[in-house]
N, C-alpha and C. Protein backbone atom coordinates (compact mmCIF):
# COMPACT_ATOMS: atom_id res chain seq x y z
N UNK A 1 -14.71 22.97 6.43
CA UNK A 1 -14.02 23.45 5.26
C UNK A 1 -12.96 22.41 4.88
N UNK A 2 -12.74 22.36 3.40
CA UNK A 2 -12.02 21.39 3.17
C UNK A 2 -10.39 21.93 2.67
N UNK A 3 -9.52 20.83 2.87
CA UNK A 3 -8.07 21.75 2.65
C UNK A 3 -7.65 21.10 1.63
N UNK A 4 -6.90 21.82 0.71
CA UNK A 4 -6.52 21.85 -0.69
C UNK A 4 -5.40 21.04 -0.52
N UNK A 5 -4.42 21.00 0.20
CA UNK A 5 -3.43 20.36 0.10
C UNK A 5 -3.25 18.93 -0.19
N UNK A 6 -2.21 18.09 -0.99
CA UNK A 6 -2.64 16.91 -1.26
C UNK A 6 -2.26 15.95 -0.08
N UNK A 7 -3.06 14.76 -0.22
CA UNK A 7 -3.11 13.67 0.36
C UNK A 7 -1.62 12.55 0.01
N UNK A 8 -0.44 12.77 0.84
CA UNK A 8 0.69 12.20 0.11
C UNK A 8 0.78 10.36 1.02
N UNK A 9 1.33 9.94 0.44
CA UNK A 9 1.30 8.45 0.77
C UNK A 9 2.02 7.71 0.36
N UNK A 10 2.74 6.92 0.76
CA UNK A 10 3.83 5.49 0.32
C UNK A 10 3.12 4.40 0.57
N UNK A 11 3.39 3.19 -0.26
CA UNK A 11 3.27 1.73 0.10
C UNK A 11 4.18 1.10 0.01
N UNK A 12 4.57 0.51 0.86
CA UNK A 12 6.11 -0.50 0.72
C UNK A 12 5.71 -1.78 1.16
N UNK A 13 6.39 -2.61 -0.28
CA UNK A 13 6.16 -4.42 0.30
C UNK A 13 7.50 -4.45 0.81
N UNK A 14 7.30 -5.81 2.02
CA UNK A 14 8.10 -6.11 2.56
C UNK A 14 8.40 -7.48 2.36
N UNK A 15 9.24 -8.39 2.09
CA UNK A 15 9.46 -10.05 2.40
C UNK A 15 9.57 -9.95 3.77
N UNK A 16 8.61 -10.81 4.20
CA UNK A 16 8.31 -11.12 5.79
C UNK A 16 7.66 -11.70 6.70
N UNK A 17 8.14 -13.46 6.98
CA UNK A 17 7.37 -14.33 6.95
C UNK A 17 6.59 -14.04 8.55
N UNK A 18 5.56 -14.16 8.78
CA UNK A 18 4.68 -13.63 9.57
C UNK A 18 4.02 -15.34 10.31
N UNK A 19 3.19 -15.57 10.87
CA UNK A 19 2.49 -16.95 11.73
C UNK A 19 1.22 -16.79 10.30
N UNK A 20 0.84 -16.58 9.79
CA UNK A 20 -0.09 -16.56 8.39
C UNK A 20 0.07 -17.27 6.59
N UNK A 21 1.80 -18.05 6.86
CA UNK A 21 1.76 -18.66 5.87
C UNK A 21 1.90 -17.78 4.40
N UNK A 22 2.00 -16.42 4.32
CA UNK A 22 1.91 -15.64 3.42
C UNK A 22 3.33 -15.07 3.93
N UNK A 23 4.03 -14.05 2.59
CA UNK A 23 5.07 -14.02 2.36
C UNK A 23 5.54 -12.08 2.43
N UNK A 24 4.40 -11.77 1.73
CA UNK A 24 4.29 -10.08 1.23
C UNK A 24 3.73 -9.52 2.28
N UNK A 25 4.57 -8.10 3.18
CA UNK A 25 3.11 -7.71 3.71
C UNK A 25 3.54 -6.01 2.93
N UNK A 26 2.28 -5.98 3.06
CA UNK A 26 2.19 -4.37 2.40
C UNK A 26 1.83 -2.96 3.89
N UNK A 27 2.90 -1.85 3.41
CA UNK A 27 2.39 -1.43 4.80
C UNK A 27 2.09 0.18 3.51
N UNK A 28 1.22 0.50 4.68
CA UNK A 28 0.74 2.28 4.11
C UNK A 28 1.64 2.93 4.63
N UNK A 29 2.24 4.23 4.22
CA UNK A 29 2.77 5.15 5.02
C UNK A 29 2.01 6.57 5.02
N UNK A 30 2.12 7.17 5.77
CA UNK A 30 1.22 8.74 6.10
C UNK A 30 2.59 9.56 5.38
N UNK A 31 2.49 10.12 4.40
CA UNK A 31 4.04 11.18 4.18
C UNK A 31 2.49 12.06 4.64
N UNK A 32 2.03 12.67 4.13
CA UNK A 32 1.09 14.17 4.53
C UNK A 32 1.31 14.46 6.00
N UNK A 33 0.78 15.95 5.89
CA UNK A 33 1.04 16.64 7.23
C UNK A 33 -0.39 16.06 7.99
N UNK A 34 -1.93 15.72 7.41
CA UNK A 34 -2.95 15.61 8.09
C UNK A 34 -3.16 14.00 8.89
N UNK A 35 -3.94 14.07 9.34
CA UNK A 35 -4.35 12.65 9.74
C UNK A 35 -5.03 12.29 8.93
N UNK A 36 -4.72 10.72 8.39
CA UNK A 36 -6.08 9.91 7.83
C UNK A 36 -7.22 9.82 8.23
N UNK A 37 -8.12 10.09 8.02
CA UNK A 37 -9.43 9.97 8.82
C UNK A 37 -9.60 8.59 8.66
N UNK A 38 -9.84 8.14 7.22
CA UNK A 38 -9.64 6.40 6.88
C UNK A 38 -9.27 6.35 5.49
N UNK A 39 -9.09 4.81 5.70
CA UNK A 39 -8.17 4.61 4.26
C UNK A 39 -9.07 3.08 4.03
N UNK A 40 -9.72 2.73 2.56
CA UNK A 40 -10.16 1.59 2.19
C UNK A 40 -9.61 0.71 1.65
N UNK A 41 -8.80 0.17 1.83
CA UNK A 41 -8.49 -1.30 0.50
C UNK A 41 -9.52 -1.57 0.01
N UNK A 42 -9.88 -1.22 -1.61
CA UNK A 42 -10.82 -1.33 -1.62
C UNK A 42 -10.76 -2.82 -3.13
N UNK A 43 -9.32 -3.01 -3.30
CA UNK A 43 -8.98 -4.13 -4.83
C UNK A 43 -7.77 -3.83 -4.63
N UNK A 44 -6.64 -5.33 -5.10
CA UNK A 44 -5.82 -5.42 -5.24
C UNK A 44 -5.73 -6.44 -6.52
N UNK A 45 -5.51 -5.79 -7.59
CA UNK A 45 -5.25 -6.24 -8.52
C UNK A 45 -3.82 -7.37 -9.24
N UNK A 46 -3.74 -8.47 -9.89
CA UNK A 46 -2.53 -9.16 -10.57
C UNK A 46 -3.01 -9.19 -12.00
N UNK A 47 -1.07 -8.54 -12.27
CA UNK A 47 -1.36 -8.84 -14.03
C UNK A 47 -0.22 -10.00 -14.52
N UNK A 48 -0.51 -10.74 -15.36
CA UNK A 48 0.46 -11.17 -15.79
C UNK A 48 0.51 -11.24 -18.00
N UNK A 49 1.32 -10.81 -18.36
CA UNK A 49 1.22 -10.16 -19.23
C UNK A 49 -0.44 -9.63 -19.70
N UNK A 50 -1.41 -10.55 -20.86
CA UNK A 50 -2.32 -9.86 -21.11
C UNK A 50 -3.45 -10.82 -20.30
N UNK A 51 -2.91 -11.46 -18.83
CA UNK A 51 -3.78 -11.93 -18.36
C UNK A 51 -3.70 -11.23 -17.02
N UNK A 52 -5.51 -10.80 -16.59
CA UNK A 52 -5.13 -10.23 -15.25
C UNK A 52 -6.69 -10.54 -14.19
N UNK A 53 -6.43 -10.03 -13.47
CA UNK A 53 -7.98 -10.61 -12.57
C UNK A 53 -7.51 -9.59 -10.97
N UNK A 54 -8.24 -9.45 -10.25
CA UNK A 54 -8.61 -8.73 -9.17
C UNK A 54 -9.72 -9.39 -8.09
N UNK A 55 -8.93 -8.87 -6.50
CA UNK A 55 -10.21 -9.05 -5.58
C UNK A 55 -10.59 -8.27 -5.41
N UNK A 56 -11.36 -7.92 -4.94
CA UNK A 56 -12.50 -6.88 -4.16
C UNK A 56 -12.22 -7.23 -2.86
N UNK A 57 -11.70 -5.78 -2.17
CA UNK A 57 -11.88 -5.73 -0.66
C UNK A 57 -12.47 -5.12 -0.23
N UNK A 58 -12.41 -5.07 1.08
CA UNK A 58 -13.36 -3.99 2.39
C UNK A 58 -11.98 -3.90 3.53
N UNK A 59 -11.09 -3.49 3.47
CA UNK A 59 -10.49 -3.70 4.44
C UNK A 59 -9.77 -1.59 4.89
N UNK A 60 -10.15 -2.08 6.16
CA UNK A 60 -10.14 -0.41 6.56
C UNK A 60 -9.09 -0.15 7.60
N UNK A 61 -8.79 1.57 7.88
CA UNK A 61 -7.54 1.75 8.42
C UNK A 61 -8.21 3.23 8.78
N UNK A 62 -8.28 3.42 10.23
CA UNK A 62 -8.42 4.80 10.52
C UNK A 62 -7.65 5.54 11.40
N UNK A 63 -7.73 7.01 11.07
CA UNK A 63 -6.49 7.24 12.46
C UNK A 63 -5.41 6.92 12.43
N UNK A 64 -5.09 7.37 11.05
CA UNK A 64 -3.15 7.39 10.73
C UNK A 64 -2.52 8.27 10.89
N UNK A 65 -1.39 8.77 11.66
CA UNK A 65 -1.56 10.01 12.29
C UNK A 65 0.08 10.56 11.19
N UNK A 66 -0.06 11.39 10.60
CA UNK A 66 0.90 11.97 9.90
C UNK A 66 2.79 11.44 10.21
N UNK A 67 3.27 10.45 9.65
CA UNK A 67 4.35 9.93 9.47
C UNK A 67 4.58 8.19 10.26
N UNK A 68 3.12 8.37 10.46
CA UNK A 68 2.89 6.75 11.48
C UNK A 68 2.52 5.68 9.98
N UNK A 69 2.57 4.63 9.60
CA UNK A 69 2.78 3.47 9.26
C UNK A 69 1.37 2.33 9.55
N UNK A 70 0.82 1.77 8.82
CA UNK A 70 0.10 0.32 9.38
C UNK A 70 0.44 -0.50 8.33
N UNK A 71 -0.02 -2.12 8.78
CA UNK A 71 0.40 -2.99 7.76
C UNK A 71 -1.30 -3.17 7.04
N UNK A 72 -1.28 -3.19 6.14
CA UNK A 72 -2.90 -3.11 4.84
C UNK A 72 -2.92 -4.59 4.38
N UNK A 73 -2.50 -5.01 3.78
CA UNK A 73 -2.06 -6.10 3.09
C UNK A 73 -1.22 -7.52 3.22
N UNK A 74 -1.54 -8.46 3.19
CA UNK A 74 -0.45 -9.51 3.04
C UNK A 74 -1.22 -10.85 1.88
N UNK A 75 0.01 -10.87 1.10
CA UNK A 75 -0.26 -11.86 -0.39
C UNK A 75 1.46 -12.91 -0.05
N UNK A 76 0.81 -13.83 -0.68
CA UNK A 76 1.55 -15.01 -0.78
C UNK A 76 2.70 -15.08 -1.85
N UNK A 77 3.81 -15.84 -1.69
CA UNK A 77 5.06 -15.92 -3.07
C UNK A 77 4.05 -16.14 -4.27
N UNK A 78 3.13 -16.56 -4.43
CA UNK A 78 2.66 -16.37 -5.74
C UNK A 78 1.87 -15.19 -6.50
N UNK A 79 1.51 -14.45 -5.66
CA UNK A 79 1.50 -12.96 -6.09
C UNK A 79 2.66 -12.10 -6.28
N UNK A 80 3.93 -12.63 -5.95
CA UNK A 80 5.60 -11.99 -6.14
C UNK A 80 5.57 -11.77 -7.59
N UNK A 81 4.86 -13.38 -8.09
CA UNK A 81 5.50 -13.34 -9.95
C UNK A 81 4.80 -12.45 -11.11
N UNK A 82 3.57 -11.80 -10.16
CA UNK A 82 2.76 -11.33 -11.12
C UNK A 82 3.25 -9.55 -10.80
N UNK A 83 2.59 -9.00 -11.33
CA UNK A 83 2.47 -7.42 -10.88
C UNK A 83 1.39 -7.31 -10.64
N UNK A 84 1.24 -6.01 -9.38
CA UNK A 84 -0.27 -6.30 -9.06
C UNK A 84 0.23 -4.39 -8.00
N UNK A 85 -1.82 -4.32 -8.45
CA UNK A 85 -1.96 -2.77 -7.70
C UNK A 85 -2.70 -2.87 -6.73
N UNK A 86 -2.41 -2.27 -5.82
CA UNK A 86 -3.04 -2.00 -4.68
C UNK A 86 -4.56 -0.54 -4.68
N UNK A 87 -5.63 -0.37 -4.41
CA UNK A 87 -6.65 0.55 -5.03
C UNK A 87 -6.91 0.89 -3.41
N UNK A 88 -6.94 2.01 -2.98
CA UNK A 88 -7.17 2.94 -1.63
C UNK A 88 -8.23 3.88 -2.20
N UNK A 89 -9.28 4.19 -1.27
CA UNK A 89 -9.76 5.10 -1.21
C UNK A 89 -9.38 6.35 0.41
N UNK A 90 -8.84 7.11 -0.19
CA UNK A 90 -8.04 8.00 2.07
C UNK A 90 -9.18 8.91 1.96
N UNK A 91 -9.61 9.45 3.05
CA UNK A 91 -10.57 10.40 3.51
C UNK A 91 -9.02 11.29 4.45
N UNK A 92 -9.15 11.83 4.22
CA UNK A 92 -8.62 13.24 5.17
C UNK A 92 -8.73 14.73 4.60
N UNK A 93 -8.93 15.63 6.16
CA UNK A 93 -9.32 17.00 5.71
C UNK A 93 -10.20 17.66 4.99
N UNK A 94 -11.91 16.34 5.07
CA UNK A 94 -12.99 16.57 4.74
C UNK A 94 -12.92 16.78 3.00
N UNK A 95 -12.00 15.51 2.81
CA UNK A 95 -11.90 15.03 1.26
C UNK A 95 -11.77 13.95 1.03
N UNK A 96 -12.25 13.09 0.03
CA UNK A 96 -11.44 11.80 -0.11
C UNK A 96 -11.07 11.49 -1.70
N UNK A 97 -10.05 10.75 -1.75
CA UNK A 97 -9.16 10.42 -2.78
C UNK A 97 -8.69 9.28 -2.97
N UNK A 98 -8.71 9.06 -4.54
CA UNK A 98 -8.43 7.24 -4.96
C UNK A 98 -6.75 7.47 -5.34
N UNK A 99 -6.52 6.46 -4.32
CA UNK A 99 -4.83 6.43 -5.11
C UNK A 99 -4.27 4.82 -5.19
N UNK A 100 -3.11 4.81 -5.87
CA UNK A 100 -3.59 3.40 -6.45
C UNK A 100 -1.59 3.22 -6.68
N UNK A 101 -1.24 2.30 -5.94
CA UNK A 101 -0.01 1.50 -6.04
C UNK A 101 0.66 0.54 -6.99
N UNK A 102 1.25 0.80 -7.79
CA UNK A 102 1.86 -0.01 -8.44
C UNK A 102 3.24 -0.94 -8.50
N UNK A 103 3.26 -2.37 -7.70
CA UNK A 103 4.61 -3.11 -7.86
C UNK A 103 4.53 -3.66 -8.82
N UNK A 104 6.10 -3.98 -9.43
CA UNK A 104 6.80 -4.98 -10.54
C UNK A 104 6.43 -6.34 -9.72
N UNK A 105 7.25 -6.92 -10.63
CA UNK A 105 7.36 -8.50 -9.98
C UNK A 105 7.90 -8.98 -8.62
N UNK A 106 7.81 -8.95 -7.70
CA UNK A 106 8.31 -8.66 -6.15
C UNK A 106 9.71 -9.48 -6.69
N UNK A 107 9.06 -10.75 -7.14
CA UNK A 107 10.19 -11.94 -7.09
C UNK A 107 11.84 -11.47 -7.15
N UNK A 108 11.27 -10.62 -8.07
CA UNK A 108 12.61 -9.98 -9.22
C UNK A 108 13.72 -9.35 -8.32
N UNK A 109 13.11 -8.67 -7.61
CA UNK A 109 13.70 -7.57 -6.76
C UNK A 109 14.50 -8.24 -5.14
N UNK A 110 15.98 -7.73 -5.32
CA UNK A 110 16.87 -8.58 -4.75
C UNK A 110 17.76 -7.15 -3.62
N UNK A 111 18.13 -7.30 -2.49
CA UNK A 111 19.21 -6.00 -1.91
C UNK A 111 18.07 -4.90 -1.45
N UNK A 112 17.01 -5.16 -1.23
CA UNK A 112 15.56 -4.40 -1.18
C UNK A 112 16.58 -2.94 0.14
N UNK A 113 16.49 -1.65 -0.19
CA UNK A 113 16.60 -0.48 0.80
C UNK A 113 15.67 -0.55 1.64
N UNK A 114 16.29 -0.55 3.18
CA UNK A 114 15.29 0.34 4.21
C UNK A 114 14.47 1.14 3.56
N UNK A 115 12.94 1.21 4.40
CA UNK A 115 12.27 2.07 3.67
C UNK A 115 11.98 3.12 5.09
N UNK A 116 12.54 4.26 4.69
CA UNK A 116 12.64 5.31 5.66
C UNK A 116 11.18 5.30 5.86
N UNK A 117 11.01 5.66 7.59
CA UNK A 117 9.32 5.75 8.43
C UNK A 117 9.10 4.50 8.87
N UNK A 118 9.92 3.08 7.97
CA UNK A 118 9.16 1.73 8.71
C UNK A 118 9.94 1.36 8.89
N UNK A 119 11.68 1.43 8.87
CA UNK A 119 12.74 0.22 9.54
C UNK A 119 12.87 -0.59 8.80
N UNK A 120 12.24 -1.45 7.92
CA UNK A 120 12.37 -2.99 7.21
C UNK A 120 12.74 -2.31 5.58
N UNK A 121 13.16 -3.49 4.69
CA UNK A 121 13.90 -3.41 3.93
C UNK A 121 12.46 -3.51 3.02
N UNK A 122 12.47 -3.06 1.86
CA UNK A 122 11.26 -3.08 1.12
C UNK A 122 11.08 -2.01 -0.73
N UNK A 123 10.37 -2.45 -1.03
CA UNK A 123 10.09 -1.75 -2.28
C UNK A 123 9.05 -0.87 -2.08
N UNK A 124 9.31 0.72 -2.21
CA UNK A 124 8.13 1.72 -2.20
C UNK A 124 7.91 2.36 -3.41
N UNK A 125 6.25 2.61 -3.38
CA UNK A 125 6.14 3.25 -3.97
C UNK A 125 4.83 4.76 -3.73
N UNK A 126 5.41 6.05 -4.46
CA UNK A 126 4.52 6.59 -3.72
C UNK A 126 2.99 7.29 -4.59
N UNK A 127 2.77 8.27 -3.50
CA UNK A 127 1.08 8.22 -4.29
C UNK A 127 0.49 9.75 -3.92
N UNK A 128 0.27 10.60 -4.43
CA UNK A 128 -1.20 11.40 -3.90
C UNK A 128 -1.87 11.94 -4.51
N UNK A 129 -3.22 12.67 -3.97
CA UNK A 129 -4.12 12.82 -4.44
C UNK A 129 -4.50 14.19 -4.35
């Protein structure tokens, strides 16, 4: 049986230089009470005004256990200048749901808040389905 309740979720970028040469990492957060069963990256999109383009991913995440955190993502300072969405497909509670992240220009954004659940300083935003 499937449960009605929604599928709630944060994404927060972080500035955070990592051994990978890239700059952004993007982490998921679990706000819902259920476990993720899985979660797809499935496109992460950049716009820059009326020019825009997208990858196609496969990148997967299972077994997120209600208020636990993983890192999904990491893009380089040159994805900072553009805006760009992040596209999830989550399976939990014998449902699944597209939810879809939207940052500004990372660059822009200066004094970034802790992002309560992950410790690091970051821009969130949230999502459900």
């Amino acid at each position: 049986m499937s449960d009605s309740r929604p599928i709630r979720c944060r994404m927060a970028a972080c500035s955070e230089t990592l051994d990978d040469g890239k700059h952004w990492s993007f982490y998921l957060l679990n706000d819902g009470n259920s476990l993720l069963d899985s979660v797809v990256l499935h496109a992460v999109g950049y716009e820059w005004g009326d020019w825009g383009n997208s990858k196609s991913l496969d990148v997967h995440i299972s077994g997120l256990a209600p208020g636990a955190h993983a890192l999904i993502w990491r893009d380089d300072d040159s994805a900072a200048e553009l805006r760009m969405d992040l596209s999830l497909r989550v399976r939990a509670d014998g449902r699944e749901v597209k939810l879809n992240f939207e940052f500004p220009k990372l660059y822009h954004l200066r004094n970034l808040e802790r992002v309560a659940g992950l410790g690091k300083p970051g821009y969130q935003v949230a999502a459900d389905g």
